[in-house]
N, C-alpha and C. Protein backbone atom coordinates (compact mmCIF):
# COMPACT_ATOMS: atom_id res chain seq x y z
N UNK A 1 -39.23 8.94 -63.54
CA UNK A 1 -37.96 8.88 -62.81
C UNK A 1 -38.18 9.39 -61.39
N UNK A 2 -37.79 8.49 -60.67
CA UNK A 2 -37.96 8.64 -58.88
C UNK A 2 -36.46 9.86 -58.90
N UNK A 3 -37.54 10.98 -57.85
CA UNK A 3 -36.90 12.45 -57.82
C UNK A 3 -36.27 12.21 -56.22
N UNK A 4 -34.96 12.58 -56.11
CA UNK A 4 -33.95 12.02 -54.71
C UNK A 4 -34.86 13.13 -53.69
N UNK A 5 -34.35 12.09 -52.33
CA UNK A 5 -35.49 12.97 -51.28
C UNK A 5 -34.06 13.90 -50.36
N UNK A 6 -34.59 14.90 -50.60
CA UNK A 6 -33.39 16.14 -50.24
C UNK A 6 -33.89 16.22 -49.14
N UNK A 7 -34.61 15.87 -47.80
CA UNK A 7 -34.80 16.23 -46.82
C UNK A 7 -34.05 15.36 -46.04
N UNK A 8 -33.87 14.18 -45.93
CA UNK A 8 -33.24 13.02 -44.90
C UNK A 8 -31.51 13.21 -44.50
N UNK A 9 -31.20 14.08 -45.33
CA UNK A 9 -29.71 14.31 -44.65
C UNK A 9 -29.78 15.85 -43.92
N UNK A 10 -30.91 16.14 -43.74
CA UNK A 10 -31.20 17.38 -42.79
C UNK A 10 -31.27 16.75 -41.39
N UNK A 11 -31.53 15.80 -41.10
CA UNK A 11 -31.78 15.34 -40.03
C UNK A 11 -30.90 15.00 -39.06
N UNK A 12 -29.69 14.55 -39.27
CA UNK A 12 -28.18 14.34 -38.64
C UNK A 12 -27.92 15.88 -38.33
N UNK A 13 -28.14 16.57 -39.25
CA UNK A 13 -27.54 17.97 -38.67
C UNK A 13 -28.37 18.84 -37.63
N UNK A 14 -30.03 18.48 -37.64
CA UNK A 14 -31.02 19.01 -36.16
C UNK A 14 -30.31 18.50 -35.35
N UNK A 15 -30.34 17.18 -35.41
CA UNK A 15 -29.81 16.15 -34.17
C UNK A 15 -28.85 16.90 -33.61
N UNK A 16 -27.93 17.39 -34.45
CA UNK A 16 -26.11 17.69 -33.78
C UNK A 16 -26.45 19.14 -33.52
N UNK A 17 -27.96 19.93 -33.90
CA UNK A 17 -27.55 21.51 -33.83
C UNK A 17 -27.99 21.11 -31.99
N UNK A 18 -29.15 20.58 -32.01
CA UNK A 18 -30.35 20.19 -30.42
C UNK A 18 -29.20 19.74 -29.78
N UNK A 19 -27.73 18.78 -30.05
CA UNK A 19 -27.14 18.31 -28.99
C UNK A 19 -26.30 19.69 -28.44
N UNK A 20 -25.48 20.14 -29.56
CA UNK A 20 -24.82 21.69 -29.32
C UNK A 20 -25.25 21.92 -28.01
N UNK A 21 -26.56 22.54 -28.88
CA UNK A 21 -27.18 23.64 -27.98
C UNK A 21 -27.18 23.00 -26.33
N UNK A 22 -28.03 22.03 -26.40
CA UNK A 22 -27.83 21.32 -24.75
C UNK A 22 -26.56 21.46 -24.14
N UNK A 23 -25.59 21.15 -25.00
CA UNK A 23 -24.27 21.11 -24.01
C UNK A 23 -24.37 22.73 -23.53
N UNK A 24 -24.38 23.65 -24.50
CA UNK A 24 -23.94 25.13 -24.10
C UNK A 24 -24.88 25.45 -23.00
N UNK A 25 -25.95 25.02 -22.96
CA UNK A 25 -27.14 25.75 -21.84
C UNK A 25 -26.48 24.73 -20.46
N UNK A 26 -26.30 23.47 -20.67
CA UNK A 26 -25.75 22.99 -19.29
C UNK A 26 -24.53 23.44 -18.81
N UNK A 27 -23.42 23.87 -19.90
CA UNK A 27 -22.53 24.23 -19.45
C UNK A 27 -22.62 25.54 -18.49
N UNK A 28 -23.53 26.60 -19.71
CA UNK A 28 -23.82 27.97 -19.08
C UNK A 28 -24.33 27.28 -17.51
N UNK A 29 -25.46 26.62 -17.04
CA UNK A 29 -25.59 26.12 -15.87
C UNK A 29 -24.75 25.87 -15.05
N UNK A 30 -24.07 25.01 -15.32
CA UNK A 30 -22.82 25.04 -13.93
C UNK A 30 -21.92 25.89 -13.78
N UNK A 31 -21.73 26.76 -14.70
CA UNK A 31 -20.96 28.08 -14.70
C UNK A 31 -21.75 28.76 -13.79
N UNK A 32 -22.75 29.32 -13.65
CA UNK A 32 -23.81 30.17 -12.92
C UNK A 32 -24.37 29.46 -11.33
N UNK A 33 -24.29 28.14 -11.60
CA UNK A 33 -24.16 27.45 -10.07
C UNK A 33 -22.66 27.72 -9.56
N UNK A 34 -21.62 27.11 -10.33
CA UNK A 34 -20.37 27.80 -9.27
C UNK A 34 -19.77 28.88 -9.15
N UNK A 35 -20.48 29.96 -9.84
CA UNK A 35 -20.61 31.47 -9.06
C UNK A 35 -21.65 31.75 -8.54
N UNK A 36 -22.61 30.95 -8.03
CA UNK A 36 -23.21 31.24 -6.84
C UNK A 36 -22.93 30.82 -5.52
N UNK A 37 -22.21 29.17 -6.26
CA UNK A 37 -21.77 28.42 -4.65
C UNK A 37 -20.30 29.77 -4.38
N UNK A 38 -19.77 30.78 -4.75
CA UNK A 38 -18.69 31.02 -4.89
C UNK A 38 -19.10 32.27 -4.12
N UNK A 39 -20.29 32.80 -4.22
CA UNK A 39 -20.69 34.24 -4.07
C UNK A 39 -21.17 33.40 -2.68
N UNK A 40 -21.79 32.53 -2.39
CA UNK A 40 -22.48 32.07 -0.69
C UNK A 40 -21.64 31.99 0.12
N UNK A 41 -20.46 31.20 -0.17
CA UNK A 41 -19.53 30.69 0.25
C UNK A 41 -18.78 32.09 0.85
N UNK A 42 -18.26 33.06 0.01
CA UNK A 42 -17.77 34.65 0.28
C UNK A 42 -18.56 35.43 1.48
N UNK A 43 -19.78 35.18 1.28
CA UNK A 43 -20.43 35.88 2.20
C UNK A 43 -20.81 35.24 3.17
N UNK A 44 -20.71 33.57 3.53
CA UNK A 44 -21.00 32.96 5.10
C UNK A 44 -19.42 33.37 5.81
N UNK A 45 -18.55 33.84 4.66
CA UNK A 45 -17.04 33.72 5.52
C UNK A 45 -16.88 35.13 6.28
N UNK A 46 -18.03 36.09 5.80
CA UNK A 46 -17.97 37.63 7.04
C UNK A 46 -18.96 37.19 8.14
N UNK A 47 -18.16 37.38 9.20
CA UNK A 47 -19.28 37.68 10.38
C UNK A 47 -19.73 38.51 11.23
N UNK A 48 -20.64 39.08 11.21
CA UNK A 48 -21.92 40.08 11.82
C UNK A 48 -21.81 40.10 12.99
N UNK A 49 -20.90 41.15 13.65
CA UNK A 49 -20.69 41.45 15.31
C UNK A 49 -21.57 42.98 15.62
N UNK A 50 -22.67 43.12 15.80
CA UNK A 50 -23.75 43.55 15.92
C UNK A 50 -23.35 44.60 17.28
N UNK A 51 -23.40 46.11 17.18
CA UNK A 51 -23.10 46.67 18.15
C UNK A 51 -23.86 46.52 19.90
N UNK A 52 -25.09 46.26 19.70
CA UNK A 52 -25.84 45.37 20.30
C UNK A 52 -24.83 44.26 21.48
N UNK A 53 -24.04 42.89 20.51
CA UNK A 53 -23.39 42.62 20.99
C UNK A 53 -22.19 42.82 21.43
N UNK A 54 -21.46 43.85 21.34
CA UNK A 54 -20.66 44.68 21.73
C UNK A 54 -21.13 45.54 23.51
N UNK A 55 -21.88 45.93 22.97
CA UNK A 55 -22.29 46.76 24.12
C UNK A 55 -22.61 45.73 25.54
N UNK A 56 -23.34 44.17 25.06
CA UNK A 56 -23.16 43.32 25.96
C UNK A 56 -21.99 42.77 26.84
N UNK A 57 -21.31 42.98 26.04
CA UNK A 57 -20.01 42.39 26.55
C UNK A 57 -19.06 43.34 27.60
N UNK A 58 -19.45 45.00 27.07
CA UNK A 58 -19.13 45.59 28.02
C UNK A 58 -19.50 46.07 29.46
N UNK A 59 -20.83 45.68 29.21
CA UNK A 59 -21.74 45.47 30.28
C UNK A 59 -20.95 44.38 31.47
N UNK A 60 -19.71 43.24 30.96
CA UNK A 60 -19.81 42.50 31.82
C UNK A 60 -19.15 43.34 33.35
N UNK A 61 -18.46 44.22 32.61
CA UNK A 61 -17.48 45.07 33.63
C UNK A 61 -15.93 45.00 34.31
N UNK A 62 -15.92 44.34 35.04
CA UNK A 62 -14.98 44.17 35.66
C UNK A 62 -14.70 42.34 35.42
N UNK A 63 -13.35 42.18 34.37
CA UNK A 63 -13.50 41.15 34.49
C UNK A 63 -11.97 40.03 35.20
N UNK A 64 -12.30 39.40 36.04
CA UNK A 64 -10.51 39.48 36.50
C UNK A 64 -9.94 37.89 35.95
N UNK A 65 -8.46 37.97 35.63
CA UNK A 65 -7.80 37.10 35.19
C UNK A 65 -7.05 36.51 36.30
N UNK A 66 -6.53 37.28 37.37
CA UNK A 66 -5.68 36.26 37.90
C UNK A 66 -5.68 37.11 39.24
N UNK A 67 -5.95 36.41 40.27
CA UNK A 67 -6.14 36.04 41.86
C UNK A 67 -4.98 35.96 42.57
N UNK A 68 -4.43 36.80 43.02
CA UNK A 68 -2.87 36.25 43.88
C UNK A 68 -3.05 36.39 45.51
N UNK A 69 -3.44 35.52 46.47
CA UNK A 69 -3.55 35.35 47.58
C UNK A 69 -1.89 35.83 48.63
N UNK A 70 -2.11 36.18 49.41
CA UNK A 70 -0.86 37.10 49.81
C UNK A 70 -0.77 37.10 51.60
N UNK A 71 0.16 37.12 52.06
CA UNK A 71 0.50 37.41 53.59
C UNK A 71 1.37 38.12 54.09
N UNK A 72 1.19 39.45 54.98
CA UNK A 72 2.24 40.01 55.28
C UNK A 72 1.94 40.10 56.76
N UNK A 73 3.10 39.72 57.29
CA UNK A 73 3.46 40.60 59.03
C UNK A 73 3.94 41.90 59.31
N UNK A 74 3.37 42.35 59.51
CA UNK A 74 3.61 44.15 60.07
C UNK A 74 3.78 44.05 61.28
N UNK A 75 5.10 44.89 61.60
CA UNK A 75 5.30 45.22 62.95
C UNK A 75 5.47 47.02 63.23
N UNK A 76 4.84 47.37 64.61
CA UNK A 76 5.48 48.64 64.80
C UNK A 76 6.08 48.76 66.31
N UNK A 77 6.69 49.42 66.65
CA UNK A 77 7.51 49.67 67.83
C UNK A 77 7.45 51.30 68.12
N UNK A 78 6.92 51.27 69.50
CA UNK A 78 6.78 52.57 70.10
C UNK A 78 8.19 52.75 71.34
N UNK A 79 8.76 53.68 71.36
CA UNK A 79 9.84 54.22 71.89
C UNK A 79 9.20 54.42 73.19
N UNK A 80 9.75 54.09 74.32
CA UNK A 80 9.14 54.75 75.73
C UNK A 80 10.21 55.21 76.51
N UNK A 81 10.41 56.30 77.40
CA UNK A 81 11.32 56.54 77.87
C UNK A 81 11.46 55.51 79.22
N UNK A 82 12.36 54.81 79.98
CA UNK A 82 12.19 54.29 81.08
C UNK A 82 11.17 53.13 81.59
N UNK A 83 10.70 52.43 80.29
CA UNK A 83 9.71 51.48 80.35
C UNK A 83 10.06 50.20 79.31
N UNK A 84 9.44 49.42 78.89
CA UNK A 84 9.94 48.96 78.10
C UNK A 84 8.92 49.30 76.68
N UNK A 85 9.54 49.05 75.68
CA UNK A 85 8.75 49.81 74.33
C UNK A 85 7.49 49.19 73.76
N UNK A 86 6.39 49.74 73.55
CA UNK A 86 5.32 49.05 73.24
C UNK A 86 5.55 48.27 71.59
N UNK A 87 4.78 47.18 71.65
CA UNK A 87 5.10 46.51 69.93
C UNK A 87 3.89 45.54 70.04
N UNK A 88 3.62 46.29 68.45
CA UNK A 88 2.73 45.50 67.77
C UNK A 88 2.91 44.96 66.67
N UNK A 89 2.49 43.41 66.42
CA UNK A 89 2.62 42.50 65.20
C UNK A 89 1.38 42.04 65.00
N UNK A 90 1.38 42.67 63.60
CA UNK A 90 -0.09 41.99 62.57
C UNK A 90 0.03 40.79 61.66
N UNK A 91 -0.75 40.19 61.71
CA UNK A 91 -0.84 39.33 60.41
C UNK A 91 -1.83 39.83 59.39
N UNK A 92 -1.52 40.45 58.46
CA UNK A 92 -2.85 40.43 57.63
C UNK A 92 -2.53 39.70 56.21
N UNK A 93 -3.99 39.09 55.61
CA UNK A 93 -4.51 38.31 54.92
C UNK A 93 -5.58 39.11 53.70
N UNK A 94 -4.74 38.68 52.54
CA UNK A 94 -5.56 39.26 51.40
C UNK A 94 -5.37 38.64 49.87
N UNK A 95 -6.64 39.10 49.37
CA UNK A 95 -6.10 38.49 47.62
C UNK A 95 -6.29 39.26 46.80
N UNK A 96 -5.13 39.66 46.08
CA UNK A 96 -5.39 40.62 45.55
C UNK A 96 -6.15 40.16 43.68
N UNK A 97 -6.89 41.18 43.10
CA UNK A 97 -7.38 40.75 41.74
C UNK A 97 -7.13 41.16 40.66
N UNK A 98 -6.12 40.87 39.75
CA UNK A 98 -5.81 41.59 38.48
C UNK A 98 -7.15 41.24 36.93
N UNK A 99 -7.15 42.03 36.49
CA UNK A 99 -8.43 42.05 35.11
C UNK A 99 -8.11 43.42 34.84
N UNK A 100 -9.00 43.66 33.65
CA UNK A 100 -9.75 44.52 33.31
C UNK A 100 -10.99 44.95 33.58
N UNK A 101 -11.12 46.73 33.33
CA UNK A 101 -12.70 46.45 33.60
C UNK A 101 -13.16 47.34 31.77
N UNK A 102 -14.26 46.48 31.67
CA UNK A 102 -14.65 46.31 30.05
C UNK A 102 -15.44 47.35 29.65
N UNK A 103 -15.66 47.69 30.74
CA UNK A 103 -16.48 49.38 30.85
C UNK A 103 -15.27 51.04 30.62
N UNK A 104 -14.29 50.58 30.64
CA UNK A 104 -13.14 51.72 30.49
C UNK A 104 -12.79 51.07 29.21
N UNK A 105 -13.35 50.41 27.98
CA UNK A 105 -13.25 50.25 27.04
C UNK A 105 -13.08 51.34 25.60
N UNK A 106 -12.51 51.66 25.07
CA UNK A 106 -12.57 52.87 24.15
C UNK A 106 -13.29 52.52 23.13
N UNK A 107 -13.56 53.56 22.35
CA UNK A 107 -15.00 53.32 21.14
C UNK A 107 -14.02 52.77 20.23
N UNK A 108 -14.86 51.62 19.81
CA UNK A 108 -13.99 51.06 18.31
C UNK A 108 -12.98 49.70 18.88
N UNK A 109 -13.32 49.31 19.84
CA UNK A 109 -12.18 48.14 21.00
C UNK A 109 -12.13 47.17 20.12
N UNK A 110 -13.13 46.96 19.43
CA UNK A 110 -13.78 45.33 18.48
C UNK A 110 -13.69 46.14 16.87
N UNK A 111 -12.68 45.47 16.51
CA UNK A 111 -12.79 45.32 15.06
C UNK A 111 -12.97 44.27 14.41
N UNK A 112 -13.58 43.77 13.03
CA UNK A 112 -13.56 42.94 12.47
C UNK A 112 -13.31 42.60 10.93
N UNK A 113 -12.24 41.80 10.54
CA UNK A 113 -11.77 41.61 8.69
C UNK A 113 -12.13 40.14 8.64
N UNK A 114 -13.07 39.89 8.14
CA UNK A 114 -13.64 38.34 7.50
C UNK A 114 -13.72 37.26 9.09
N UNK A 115 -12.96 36.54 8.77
CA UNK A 115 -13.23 35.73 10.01
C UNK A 115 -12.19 36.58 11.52
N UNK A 116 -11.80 37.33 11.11
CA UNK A 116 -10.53 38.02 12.30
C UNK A 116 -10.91 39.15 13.45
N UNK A 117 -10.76 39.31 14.36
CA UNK A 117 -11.82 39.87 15.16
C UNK A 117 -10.17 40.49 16.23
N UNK A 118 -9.97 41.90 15.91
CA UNK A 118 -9.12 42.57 16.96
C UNK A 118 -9.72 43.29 17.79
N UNK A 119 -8.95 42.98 19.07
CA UNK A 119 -9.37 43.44 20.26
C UNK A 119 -8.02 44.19 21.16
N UNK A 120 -8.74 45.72 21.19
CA UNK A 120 -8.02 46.69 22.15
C UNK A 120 -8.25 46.95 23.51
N UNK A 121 -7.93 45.98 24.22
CA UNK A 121 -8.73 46.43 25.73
C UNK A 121 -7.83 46.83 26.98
N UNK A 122 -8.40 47.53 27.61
CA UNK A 122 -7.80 48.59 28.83
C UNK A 122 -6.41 47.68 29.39
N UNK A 123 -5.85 48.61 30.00
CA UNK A 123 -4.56 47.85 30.69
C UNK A 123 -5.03 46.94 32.00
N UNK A 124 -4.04 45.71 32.20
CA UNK A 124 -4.78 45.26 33.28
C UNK A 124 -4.09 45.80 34.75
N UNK A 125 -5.21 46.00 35.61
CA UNK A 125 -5.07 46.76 36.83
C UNK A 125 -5.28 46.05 37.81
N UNK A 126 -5.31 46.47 38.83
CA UNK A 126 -5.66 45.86 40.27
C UNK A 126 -7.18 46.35 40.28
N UNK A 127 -8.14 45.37 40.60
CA UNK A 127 -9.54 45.68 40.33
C UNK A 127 -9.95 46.55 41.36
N UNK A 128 -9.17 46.30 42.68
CA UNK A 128 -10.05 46.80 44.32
C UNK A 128 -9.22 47.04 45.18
N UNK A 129 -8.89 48.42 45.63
CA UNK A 129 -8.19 48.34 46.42
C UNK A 129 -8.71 47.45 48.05
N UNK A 130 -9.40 47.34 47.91
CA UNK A 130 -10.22 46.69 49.16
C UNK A 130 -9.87 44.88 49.01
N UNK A 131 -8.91 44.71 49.46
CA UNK A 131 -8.47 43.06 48.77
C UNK A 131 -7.92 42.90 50.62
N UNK A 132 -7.45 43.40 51.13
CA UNK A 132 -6.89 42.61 52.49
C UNK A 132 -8.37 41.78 53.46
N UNK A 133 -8.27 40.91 53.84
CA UNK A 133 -9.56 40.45 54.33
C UNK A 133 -9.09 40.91 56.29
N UNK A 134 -9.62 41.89 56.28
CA UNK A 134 -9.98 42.53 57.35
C UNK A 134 -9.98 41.18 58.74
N UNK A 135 -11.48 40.41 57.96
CA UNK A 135 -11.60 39.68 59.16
C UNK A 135 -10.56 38.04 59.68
N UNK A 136 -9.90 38.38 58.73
CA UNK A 136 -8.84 37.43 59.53
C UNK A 136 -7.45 37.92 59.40
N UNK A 137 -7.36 38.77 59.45
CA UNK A 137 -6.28 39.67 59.97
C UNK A 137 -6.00 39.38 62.15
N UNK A 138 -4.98 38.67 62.07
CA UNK A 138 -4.92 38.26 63.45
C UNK A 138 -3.48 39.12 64.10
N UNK A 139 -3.83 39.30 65.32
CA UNK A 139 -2.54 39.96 66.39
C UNK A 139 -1.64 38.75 66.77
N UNK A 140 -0.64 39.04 66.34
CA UNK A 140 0.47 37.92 66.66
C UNK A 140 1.00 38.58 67.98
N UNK A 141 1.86 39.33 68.21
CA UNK A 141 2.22 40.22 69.73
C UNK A 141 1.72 41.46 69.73
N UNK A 142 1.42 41.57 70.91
CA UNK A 142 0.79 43.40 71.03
C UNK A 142 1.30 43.49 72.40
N UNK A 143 2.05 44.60 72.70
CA UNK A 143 2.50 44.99 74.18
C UNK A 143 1.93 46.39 73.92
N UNK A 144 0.81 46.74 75.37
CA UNK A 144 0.74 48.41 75.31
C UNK A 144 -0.16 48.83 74.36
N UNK A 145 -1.33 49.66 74.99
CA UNK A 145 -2.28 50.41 74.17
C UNK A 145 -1.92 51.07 72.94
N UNK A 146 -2.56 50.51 71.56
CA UNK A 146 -2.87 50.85 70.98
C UNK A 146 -3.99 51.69 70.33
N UNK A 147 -3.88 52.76 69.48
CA UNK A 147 -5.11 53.62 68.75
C UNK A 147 -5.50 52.73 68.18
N UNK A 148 -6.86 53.75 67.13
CA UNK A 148 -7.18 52.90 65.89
C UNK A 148 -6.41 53.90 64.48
N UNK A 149 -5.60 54.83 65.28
CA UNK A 149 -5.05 55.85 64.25
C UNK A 149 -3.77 54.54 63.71
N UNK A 150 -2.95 54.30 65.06
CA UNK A 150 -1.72 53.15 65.01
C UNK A 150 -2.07 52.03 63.74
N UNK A 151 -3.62 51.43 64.33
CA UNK A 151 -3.71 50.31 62.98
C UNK A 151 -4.08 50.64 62.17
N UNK A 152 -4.78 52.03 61.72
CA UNK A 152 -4.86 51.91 60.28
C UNK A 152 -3.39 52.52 59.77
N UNK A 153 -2.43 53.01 60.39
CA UNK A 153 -1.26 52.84 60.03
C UNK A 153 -0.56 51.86 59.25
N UNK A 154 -0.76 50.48 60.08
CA UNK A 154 -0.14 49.41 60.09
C UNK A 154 -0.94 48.74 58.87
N UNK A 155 -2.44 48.62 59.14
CA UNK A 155 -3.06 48.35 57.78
C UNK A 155 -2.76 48.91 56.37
N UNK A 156 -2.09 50.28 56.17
CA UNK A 156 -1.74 50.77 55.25
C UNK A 156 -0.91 50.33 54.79
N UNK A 157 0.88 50.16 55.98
CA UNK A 157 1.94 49.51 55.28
C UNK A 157 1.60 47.99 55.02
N UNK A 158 0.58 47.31 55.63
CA UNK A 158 0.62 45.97 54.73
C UNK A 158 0.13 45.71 53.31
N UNK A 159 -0.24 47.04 52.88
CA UNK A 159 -1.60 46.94 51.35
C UNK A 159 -0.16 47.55 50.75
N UNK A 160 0.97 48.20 51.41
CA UNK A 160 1.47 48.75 50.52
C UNK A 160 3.04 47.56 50.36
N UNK A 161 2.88 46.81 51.16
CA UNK A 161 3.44 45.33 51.16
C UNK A 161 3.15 44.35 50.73
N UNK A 162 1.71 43.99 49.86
CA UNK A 162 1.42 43.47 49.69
C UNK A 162 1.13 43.38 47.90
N UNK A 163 0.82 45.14 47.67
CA UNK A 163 0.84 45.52 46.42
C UNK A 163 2.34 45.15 45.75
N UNK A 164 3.59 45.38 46.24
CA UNK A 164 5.19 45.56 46.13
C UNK A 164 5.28 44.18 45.85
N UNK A 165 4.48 43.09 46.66
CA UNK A 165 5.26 41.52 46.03
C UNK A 165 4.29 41.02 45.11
N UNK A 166 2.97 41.53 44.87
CA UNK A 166 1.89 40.57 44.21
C UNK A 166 2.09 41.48 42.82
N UNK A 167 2.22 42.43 42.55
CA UNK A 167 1.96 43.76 41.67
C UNK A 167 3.60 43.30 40.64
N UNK A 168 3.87 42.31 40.40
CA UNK A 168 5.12 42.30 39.65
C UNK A 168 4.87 41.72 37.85
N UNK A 169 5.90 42.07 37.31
CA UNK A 169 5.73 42.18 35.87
C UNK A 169 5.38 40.42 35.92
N UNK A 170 5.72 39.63 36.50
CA UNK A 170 5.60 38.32 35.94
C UNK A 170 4.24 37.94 36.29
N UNK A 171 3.43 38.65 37.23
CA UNK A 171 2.20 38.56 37.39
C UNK A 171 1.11 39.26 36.70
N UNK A 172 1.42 40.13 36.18
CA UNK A 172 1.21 41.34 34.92
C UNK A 172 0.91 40.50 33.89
N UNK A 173 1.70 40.21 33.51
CA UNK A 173 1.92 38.95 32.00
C UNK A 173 1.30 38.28 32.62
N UNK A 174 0.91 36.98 33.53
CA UNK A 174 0.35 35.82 33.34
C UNK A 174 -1.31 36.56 33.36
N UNK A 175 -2.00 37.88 33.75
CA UNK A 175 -2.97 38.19 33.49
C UNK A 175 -2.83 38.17 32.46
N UNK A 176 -2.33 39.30 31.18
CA UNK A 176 -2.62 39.18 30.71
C UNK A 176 -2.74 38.09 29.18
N UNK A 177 -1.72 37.55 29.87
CA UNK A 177 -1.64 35.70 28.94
C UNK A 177 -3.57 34.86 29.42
N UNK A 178 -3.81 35.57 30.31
CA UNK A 178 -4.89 34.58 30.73
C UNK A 178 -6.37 35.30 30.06
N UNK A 179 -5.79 36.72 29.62
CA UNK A 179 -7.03 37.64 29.43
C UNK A 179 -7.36 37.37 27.82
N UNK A 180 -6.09 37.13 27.02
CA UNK A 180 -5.69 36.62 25.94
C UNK A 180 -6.91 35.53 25.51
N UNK A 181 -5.99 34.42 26.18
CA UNK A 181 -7.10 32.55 26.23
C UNK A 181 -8.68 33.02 26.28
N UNK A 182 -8.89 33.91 27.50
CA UNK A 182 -10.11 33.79 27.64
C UNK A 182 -10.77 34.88 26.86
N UNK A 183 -10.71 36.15 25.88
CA UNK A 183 -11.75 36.66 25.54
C UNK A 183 -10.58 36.06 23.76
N UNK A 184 -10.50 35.49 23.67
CA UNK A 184 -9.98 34.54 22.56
C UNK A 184 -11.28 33.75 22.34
N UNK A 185 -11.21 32.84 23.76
CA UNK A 185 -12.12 32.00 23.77
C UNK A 185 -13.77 32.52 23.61
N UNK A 186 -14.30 33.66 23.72
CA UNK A 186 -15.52 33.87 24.10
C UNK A 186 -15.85 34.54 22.91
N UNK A 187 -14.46 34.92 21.85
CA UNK A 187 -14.90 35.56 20.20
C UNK A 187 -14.88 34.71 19.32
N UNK A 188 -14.56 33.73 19.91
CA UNK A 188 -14.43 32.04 18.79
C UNK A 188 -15.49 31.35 18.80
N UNK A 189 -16.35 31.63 19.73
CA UNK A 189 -17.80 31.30 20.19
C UNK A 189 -18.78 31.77 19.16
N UNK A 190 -18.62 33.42 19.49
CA UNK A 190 -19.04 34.12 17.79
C UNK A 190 -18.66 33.74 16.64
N UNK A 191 -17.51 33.02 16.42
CA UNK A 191 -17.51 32.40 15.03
C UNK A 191 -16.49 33.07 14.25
N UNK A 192 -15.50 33.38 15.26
CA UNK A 192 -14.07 33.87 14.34
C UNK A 192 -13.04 32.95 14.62
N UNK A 193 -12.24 32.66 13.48
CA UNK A 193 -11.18 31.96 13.78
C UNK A 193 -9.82 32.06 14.57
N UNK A 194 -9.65 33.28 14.05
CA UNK A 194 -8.59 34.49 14.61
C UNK A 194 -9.00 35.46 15.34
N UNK A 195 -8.69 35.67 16.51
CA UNK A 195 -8.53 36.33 17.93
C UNK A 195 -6.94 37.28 18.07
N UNK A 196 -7.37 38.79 17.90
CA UNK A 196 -5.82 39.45 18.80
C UNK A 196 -6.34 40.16 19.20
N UNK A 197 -5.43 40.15 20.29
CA UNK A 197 -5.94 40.84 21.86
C UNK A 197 -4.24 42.03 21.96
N UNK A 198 -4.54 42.87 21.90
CA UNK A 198 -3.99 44.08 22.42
C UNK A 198 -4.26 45.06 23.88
N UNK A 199 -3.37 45.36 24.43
CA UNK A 199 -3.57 46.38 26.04
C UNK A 199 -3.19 47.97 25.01
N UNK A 200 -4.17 48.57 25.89
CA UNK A 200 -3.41 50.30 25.99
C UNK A 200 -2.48 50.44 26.53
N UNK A 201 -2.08 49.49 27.85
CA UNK A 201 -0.88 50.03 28.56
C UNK A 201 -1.01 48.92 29.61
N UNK A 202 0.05 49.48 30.73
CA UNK A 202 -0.02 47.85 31.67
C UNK A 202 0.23 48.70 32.85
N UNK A 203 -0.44 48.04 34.35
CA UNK A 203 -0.30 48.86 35.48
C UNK A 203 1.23 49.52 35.69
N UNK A 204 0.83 50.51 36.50
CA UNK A 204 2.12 50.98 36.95
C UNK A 204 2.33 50.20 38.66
N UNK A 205 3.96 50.15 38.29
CA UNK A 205 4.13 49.51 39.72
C UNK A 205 4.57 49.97 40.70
């Protein structure tokens, strides 16, 4: 009597243990690939602002946003007894320069959270007092000797005429609207998406 062969229905069940198993090890696989694409992905999204580059930037110094070209006429009048009165009229010519300077920067100006990059920088000022251009500063009337005590008189009230119309809040703001755009623009370069720009304070007028 032919004895039944007990091994041949073992064989459907290797088959199905070998397929199992494959699925679970590929599955485990792409589980472990998309927590790695997950873990790369996390860490290309911080970016590395290197004090190094920090310190470059403050190096640039003095940096100005906005240029306001300016004209004032100064006059003075000298009293004479029995003569007629001496008078002098200036024209002077100047531009004045609003910025920051990046060197009066405080420790810690540059912060950074993932792609976001805040920025605390100095109030914006008048960069120079040296802005009237001397050499085309022209005499419109002059009667009667003048000092050089008289014009630097007169040179004084025009810087201080000139500061009074250029030195105004609406010129204040468009610096610093412009200081904004541009170191916006120069941290987006580095590779942040988000740019805020904060002042300590804003000139006095």
């Amino acid at each position: 009597m032919k004895q039944p062969n007990l091994s041949r229905p073992l064989i459907p069940v290797v088959i199905v243990t070998a397929v199992v198993v494959l699925l679970a090890l590929l599955v485990r696989k792409c589980v472990e690939d998309q927590a790695l694409l997950k873990l790369e992905l996390t860490h290309s999204n911080a970016i590395d602002l290197t004090p190094t580059q920090i310190r470059s930037i403050e190096r640039i110094g003095q940096w100005e946003f906005l240029a306001i070209s300016d004209e004032e006429l100064v006059d003075t009048i000298r009293h004479r007894t029995f003569q007629r009165n001496d008078r002098l009229v200036r024209i002077y010519r100047g531009t004045l320069r609003l910025g920051v300077d990046l060197s009066d920067c405080e420790e810690g100006w540059v912060t950074t959270r993932g792609d976001t990059a805040s920025l605390l920088l100095p109030p914006i000022r008048l960069l120079s007092e040296h802005f009237i251009d001397e050499a085309r500063t022209r005499a419109f009337y002059e009667r009667g000797t003048w000092d050089a005590s008289a014009r630097e008189q007169m040179f004084q009230k025009a810087a201080l005429q000139m500061k009074r119309r250029c030195l105004t809040r609406e010129n204040l703001q468009q610096a610093e609207d412009n200081a904004r755009e541009q170191m916006a623009s120069l941290f987006r370069s580095f590779g942040f998406n988000h740019v805020e720009v904060t002042f300590s304070g804003t000139v006095d007028k």
